[in-house]
PDB file of N, CA and C in Angstrom:
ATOM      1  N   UNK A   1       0.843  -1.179   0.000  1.00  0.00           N
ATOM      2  CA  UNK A   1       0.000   0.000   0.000  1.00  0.00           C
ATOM      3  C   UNK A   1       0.883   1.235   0.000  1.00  0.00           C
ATOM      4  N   UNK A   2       0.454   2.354  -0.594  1.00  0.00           N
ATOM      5  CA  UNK A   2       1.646   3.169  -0.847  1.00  0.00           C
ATOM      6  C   UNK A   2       0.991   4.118  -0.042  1.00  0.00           C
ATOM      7  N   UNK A   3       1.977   4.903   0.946  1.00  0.00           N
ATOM      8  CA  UNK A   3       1.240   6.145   1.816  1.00  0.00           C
ATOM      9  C   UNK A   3       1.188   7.196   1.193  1.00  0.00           C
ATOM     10  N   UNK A   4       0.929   8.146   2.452  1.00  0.00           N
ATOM     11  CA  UNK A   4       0.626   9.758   1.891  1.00  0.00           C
ATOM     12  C   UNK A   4       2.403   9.997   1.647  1.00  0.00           C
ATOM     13  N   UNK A   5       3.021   9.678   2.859  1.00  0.00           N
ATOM     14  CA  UNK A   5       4.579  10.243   2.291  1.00  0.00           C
ATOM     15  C   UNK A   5       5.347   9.017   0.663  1.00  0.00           C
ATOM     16  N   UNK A   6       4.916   8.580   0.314  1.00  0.00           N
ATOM     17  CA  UNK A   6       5.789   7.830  -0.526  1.00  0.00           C
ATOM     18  C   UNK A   6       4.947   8.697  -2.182  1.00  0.00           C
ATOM     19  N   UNK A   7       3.723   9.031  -2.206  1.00  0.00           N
ATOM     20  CA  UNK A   7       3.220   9.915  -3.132  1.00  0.00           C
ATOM     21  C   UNK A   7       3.905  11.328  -3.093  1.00  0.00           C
ATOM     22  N   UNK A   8       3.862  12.339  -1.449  1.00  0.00           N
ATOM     23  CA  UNK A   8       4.948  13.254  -1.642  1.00  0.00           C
ATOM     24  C   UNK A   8       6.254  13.070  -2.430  1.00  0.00           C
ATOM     25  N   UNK A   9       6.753  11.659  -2.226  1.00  0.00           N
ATOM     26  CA  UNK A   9       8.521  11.509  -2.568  1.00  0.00           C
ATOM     27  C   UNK A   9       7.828  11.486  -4.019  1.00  0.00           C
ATOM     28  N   UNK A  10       7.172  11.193  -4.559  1.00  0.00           N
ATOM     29  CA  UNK A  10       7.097  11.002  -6.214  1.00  0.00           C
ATOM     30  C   UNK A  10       6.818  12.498  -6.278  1.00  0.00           C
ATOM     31  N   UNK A  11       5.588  12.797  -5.822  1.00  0.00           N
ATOM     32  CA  UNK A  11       5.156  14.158  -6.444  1.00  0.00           C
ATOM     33  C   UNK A  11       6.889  15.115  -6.686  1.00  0.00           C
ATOM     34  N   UNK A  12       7.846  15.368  -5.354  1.00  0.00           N
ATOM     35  CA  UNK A  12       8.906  15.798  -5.563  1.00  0.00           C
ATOM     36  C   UNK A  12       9.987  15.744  -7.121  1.00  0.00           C
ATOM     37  N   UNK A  13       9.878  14.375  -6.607  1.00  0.00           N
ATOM     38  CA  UNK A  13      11.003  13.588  -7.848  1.00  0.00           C
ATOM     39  C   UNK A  13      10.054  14.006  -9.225  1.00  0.00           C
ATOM     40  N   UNK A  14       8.789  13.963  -9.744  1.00  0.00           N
ATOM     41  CA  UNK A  14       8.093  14.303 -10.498  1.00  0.00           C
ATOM     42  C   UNK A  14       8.262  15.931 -11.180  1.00  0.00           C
ATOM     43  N   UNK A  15       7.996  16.753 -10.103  1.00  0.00           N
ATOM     44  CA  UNK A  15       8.397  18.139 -10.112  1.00  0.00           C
ATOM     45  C   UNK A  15       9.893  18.710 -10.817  1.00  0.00           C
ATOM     46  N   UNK A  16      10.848  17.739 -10.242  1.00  0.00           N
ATOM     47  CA  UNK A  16      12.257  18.256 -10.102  1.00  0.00           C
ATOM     48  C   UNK A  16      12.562  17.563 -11.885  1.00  0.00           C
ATOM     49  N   UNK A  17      11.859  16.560 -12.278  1.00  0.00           N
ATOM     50  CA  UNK A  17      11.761  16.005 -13.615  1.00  0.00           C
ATOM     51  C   UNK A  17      11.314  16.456 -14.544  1.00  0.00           C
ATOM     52  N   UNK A  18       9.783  17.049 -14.335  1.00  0.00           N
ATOM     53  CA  UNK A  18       9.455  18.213 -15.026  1.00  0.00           C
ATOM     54  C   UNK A  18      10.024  19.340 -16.019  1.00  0.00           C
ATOM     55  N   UNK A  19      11.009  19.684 -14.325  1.00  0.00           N
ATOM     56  CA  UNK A  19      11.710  21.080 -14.522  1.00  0.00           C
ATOM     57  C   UNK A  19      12.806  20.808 -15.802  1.00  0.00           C
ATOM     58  N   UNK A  20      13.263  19.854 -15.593  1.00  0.00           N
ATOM     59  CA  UNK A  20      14.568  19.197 -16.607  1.00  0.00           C
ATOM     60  C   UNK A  20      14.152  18.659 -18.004  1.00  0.00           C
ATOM     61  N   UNK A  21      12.889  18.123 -17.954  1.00  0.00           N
ATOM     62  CA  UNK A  21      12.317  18.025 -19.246  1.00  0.00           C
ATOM     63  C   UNK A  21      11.960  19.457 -19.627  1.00  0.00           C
ATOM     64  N   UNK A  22      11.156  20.100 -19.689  1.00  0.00           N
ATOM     65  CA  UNK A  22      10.961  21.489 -19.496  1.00  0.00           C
ATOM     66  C   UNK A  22      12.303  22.360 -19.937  1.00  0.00           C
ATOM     67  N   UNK A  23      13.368  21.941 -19.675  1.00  0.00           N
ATOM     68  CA  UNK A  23      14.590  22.769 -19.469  1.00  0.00           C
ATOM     69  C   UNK A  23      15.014  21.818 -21.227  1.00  0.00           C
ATOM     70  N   UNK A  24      14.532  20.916 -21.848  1.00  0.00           N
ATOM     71  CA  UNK A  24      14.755  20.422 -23.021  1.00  0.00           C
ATOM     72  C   UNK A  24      14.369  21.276 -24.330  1.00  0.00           C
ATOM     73  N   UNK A  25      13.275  21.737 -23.586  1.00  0.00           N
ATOM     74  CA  UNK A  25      12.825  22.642 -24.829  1.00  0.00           C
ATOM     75  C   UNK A  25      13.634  23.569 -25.676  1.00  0.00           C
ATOM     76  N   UNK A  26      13.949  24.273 -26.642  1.00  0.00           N
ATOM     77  CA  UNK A  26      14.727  25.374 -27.294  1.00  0.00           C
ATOM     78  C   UNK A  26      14.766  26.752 -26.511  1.00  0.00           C
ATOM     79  N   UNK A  27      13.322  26.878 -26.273  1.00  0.00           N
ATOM     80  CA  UNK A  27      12.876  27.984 -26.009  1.00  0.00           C
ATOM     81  C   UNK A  27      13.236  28.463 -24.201  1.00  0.00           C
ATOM     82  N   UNK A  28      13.536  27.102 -23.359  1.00  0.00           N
ATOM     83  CA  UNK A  28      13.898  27.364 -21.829  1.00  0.00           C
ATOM     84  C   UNK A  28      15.091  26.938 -21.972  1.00  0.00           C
ATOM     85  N   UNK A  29      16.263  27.616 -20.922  1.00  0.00           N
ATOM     86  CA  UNK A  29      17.641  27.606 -20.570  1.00  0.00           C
ATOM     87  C   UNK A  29      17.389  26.199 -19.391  1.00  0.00           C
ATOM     88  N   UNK A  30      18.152  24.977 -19.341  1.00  0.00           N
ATOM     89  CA  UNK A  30      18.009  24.204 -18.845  1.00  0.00           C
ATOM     90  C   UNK A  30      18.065  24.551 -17.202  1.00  0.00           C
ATOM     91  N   UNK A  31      18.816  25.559 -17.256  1.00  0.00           N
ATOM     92  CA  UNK A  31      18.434  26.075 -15.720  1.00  0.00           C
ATOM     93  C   UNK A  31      17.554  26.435 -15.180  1.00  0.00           C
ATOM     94  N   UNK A  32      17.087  27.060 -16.365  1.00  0.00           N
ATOM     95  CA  UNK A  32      15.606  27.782 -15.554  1.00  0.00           C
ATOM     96  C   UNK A  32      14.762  26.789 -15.571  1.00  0.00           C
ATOM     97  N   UNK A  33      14.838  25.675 -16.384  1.00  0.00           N
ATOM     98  CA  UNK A  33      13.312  24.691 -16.122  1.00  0.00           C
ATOM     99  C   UNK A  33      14.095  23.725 -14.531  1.00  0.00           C
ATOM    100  N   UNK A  34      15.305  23.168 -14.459  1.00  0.00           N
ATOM    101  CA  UNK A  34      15.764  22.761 -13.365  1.00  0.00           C
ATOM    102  C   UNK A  34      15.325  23.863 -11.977  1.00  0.00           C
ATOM    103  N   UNK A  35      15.364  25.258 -11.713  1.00  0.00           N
ATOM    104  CA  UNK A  35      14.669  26.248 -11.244  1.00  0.00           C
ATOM    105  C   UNK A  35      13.799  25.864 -10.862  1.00  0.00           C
ATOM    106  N   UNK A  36      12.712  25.890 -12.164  1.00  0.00           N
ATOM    107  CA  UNK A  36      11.490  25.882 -12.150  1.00  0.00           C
ATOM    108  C   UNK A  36      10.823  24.563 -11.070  1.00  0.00           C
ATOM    109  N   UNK A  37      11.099  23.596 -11.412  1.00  0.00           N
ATOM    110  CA  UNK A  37      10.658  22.189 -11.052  1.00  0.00           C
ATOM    111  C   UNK A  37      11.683  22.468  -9.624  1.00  0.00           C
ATOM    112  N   UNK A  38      12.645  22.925  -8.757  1.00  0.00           N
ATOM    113  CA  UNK A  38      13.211  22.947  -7.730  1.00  0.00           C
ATOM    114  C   UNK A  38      11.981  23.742  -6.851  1.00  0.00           C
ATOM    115  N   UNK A  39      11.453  24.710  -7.492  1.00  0.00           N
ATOM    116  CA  UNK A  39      10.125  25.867  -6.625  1.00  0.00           C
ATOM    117  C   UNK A  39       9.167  25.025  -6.412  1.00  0.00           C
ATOM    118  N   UNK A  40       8.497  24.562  -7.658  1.00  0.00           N
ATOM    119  CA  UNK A  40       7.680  23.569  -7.229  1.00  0.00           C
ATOM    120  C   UNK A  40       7.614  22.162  -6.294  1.00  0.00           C
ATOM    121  N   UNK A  41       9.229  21.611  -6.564  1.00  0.00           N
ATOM    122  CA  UNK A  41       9.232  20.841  -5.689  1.00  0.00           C
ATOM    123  C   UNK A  41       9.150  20.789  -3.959  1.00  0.00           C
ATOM    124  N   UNK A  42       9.413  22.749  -3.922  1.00  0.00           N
ATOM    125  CA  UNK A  42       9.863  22.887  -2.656  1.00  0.00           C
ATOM    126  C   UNK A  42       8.078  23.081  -1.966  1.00  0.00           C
ATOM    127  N   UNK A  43       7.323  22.932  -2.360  1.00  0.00           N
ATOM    128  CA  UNK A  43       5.663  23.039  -1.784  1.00  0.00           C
ATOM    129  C   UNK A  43       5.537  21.963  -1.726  1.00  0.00           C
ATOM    130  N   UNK A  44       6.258  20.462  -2.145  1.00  0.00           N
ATOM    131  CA  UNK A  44       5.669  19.625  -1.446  1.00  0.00           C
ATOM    132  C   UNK A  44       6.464  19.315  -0.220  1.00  0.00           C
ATOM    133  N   UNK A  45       7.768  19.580  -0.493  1.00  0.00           N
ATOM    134  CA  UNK A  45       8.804  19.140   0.416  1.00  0.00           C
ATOM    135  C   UNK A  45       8.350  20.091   1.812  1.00  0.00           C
ATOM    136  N   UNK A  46       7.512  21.414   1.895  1.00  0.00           N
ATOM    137  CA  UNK A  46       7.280  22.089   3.003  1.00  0.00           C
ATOM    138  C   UNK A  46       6.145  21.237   3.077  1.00  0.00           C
ATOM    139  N   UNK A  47       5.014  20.686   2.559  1.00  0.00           N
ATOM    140  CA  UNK A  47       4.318  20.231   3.188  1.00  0.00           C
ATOM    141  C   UNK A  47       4.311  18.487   3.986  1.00  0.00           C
ATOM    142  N   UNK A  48       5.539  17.784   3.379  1.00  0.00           N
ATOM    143  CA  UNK A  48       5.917  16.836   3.987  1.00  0.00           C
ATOM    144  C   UNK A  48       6.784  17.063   5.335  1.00  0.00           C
ATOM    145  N   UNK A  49       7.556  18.295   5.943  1.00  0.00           N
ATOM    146  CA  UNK A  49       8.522  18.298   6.402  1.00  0.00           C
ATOM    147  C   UNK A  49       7.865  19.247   7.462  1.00  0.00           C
ATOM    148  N   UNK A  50       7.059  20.325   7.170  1.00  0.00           N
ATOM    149  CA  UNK A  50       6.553  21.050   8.262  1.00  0.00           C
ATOM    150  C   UNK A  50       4.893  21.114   8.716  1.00  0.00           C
ATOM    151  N   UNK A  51       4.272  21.317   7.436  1.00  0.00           N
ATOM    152  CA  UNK A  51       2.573  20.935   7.409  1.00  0.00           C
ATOM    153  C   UNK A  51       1.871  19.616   7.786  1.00  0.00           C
ATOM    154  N   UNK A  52       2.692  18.845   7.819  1.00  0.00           N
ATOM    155  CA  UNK A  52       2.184  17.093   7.970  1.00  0.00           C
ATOM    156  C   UNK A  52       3.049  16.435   8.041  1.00  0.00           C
ATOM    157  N   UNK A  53       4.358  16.727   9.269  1.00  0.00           N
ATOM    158  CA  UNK A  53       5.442  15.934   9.344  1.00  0.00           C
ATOM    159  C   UNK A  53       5.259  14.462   9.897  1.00  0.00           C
ATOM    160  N   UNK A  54       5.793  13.348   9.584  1.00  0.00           N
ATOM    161  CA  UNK A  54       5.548  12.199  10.322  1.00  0.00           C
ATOM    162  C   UNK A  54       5.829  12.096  11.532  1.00  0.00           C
ATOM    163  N   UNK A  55       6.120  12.834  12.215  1.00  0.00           N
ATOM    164  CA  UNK A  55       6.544  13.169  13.324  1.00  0.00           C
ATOM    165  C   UNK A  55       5.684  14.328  14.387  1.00  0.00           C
ATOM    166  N   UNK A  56       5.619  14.346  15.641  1.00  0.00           N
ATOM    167  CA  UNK A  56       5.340  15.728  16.088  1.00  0.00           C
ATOM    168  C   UNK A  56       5.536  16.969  15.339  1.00  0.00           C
ATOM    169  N   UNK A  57       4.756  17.518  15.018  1.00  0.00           N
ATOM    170  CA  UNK A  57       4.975  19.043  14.612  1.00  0.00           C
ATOM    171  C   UNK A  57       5.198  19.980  14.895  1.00  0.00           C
ATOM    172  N   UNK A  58       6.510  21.345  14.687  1.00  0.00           N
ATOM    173  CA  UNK A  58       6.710  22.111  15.503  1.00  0.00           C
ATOM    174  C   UNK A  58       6.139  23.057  15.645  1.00  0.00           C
ATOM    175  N   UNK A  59       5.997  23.475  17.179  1.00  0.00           N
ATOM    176  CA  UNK A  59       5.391  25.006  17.363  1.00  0.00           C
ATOM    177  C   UNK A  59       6.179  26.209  16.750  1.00  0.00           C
ATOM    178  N   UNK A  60       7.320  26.253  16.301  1.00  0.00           N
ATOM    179  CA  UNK A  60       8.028  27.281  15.770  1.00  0.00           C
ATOM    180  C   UNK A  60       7.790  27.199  14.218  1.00  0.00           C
ATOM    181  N   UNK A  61       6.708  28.250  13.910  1.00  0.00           N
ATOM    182  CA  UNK A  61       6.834  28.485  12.241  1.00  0.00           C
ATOM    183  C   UNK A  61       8.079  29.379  11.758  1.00  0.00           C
ATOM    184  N   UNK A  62       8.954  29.910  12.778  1.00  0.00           N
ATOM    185  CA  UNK A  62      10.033  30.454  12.244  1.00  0.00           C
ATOM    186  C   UNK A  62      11.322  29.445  11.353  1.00  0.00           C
ATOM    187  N   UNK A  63      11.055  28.489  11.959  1.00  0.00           N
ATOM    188  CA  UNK A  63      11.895  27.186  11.150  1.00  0.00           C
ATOM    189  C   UNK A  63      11.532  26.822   9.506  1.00  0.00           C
ATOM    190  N   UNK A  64      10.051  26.810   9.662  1.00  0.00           N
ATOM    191  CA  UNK A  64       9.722  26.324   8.205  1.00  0.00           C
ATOM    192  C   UNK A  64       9.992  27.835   7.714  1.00  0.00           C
ATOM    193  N   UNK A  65       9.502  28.803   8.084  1.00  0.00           N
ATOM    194  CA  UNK A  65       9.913  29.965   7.090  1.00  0.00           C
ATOM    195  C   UNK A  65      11.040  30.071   6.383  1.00  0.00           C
ATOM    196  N   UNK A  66      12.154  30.312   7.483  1.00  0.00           N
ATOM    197  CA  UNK A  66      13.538  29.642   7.628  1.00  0.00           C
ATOM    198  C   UNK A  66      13.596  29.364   6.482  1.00  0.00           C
ATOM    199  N   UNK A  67      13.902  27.694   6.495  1.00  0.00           N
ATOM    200  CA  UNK A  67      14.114  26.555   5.578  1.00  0.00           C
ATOM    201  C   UNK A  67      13.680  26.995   4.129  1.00  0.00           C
ATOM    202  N   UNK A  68      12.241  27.371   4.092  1.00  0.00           N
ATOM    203  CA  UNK A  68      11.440  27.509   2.634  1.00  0.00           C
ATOM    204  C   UNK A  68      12.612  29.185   1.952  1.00  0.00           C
ATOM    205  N   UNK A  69      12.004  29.981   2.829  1.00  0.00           N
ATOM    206  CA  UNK A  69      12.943  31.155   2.442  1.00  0.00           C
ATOM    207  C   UNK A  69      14.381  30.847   2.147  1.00  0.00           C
ATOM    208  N   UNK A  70      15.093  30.159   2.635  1.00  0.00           N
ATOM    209  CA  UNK A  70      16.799  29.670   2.227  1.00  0.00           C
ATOM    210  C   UNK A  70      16.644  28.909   0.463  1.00  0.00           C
ATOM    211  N   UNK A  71      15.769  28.516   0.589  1.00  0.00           N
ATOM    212  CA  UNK A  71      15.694  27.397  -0.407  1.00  0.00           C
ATOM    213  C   UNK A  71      15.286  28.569  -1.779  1.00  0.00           C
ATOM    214  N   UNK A  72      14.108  29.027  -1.629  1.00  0.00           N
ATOM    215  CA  UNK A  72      14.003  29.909  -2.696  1.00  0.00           C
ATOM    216  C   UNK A  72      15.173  31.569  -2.907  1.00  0.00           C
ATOM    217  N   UNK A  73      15.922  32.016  -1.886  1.00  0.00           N
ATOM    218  CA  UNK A  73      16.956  32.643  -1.971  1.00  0.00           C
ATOM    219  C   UNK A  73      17.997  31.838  -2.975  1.00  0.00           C
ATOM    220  N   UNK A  74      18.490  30.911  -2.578  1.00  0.00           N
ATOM    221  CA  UNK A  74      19.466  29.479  -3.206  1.00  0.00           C
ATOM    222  C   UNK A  74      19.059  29.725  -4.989  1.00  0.00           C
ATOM    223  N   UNK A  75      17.657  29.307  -5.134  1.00  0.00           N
ATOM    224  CA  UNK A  75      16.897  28.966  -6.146  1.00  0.00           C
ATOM    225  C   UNK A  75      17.222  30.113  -7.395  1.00  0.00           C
ATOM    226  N   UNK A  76      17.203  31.376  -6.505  1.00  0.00           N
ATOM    227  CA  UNK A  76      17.196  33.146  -7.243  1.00  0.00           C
ATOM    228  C   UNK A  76      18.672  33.171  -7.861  1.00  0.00           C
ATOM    229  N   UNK A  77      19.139  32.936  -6.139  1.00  0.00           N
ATOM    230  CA  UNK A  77      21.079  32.881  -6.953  1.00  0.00           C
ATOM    231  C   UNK A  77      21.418  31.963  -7.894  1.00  0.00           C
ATOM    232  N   UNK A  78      20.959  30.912  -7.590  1.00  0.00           N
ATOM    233  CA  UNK A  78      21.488  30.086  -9.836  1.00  0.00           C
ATOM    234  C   UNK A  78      20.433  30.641 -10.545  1.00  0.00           C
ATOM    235  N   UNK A  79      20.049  31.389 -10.397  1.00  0.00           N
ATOM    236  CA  UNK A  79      19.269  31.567 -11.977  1.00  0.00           C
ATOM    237  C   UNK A  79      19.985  32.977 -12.195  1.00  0.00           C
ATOM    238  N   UNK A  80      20.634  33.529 -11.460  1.00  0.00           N
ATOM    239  CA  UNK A  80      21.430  34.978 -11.951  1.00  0.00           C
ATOM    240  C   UNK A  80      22.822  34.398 -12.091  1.00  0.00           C
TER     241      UNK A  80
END
């Protein structure tokens, strides 16, 4: 039986595949579709990791902000 987290791990890996097919086209710089599919991937990865962790969930939303904000900063700097 496949859970809710083993559909997140695809939806991710799906996203981040996307971006790279996407990045095949003529018309997109392979970075920017790799980019692209990294943003998207990162909404599921916040919702596996902070929204519905398998684990206790933390009272500090300053962490997931944190984390999500680092990730899309990261994301800005390779694409310049």
């Amino acid at each position: 039986m496949v859970s809710y987290y083993d559909r997140l791990l695809v939806a991710i890996a799906a996203a981040v595949l996307a971006g790279a097919a996407s990045g095949l086209h003529p018309a997109v710089a392979p970075h920017v579709g790799l980019a692209g599919g990294s943003i998207v991937s990162t909404v599921f990865l916040y919702e596996a990791l902070f929204r519905n962790p398998p684990t206790r969930p933390t009272r500090s939303t300053t962490a997931a902000s944190v984390v999500v904000g680092v990730g899309w900063v990261s994301t800005v700097v390779l694409l310049v």
